[in-house]
N, C-alpha and C. Protein backbone atom coordinates (compact mmCIF):
# COMPACT_ATOMS: atom_id res chain seq x y z
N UNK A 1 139.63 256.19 58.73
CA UNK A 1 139.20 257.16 57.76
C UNK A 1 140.10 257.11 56.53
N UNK A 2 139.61 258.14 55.60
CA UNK A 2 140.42 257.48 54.14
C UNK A 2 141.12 259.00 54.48
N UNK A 3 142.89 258.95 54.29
CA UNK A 3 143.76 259.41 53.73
C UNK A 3 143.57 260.54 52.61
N UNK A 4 143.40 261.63 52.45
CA UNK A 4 143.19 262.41 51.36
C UNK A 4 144.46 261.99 50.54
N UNK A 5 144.42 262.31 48.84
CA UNK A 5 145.62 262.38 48.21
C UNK A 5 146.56 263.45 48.27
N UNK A 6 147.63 263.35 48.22
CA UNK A 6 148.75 264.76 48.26
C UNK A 6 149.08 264.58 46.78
N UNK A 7 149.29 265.73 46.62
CA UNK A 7 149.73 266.09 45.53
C UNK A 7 151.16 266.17 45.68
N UNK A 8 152.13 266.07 44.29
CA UNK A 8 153.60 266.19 44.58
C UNK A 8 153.61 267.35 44.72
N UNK A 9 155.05 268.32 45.17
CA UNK A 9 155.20 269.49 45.26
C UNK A 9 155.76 269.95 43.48
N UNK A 10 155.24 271.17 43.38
CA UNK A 10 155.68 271.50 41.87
C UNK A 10 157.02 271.30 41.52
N UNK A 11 158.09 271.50 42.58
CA UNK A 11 159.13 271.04 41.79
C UNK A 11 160.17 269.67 41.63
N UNK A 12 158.97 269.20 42.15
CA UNK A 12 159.00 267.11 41.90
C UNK A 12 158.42 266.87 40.53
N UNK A 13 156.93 267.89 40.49
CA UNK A 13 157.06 267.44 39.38
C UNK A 13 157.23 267.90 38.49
N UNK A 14 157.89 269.11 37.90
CA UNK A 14 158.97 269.68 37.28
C UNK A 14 160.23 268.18 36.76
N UNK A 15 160.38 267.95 37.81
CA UNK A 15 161.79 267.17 37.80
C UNK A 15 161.41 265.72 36.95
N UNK A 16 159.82 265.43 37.65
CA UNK A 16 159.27 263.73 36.95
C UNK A 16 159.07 264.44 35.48
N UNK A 17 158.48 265.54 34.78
CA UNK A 17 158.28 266.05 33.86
C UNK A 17 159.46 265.47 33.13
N UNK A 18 160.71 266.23 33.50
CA UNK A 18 161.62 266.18 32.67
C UNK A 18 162.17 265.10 31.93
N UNK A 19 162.20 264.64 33.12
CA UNK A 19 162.74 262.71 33.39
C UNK A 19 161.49 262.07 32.07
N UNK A 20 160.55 262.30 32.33
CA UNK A 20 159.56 261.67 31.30
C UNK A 20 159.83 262.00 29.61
N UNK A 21 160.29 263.34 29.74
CA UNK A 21 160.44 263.54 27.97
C UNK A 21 161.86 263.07 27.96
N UNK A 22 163.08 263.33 28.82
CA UNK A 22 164.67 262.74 28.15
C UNK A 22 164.28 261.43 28.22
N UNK A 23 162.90 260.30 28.90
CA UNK A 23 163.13 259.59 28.63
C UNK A 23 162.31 259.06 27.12
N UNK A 24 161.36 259.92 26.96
CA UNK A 24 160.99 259.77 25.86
C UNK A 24 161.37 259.89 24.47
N UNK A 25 162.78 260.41 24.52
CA UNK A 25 163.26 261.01 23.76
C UNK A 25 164.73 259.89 23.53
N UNK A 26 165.19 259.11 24.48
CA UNK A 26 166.23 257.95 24.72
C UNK A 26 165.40 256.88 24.14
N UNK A 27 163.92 256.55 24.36
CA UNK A 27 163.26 255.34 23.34
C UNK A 27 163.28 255.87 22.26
N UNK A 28 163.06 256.98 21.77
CA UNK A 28 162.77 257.75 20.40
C UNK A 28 164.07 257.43 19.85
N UNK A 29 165.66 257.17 20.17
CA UNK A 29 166.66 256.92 19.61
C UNK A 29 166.96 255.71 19.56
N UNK A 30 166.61 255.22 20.58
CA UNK A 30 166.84 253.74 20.11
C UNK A 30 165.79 253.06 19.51
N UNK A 31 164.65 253.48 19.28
CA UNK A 31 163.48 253.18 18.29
C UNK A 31 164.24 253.30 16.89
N UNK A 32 164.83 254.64 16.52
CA UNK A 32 165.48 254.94 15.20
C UNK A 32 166.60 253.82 15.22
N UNK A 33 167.49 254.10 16.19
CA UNK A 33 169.19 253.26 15.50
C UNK A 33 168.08 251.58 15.05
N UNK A 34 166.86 250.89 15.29
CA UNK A 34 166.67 249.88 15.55
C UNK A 34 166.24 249.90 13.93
N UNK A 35 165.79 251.05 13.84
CA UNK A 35 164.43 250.72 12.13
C UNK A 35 166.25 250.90 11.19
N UNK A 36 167.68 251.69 11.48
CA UNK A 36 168.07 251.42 10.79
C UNK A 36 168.92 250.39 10.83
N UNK A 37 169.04 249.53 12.07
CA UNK A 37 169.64 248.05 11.79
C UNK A 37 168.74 247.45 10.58
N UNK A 38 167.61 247.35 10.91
CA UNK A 38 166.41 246.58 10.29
C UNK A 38 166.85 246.97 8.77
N UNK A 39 166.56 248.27 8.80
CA UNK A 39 167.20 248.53 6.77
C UNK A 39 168.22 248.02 6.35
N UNK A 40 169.44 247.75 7.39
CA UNK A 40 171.38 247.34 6.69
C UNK A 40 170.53 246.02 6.76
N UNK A 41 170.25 245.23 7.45
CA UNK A 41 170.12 243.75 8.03
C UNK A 41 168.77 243.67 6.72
N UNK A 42 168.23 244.11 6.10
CA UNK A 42 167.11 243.78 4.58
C UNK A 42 168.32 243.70 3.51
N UNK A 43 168.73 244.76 4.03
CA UNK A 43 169.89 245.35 2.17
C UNK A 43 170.91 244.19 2.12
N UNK A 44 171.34 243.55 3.54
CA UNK A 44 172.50 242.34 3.64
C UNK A 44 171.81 241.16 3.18
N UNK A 45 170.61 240.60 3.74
CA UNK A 45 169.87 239.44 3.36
C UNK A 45 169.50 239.65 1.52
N UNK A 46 169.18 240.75 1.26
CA UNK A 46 168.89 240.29 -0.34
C UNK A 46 170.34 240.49 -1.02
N UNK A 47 171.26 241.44 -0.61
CA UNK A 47 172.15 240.84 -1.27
C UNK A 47 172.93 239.30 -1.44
N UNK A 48 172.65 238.89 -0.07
CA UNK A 48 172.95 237.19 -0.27
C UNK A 48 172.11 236.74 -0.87
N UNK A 49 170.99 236.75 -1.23
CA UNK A 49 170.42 236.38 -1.99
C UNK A 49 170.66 236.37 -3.74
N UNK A 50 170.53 237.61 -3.70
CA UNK A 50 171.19 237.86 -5.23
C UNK A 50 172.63 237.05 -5.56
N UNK A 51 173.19 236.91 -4.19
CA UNK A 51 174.45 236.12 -4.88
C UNK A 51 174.19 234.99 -5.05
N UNK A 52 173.41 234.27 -4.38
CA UNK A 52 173.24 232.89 -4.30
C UNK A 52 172.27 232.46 -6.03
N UNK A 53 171.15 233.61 -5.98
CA UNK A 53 170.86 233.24 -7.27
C UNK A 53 171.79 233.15 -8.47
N UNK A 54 172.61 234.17 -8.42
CA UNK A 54 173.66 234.43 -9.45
C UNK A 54 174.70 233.34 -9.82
N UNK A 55 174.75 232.71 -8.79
CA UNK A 55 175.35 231.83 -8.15
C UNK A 55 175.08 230.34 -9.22
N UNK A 56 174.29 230.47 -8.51
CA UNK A 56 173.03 229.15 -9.28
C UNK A 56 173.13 229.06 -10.74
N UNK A 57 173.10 230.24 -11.28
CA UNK A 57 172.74 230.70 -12.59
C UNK A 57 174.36 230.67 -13.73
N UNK A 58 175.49 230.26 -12.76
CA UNK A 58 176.78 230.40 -13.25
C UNK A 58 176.88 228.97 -13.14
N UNK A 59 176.37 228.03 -12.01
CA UNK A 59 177.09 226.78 -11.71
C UNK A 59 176.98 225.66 -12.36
């Protein structure tokens, strides 16, 4: 015969609840620190750039 489903007890899932938003909330930070590597790591590449043109433009 088929097994009915159980349900967790409420304060399992209380506990998976929680666990689900601190963890949603630990990608949500390292989502951010990542978009602002991405901004230093744009602002570093065109400034080498600019030097290299400048560069060019002196040599």
């Amino acid at each position: 015969m088929v097994n009915p489903i159980e349900l967790p007890k409420t304060e399992i899932s209380k506990r998976l609840l929680q666990n689900l938003r601190r963890t949603r909330l630990e990608v949500q930070e390292v989502s951010l620190e990542l978009a602002e590597i991405n901004v230093k790591l744009g602002e570093y590449i065109r400034q080498k750039q600019l030097e290299r043109v400048r560069k060019t433009l002196i040599g």
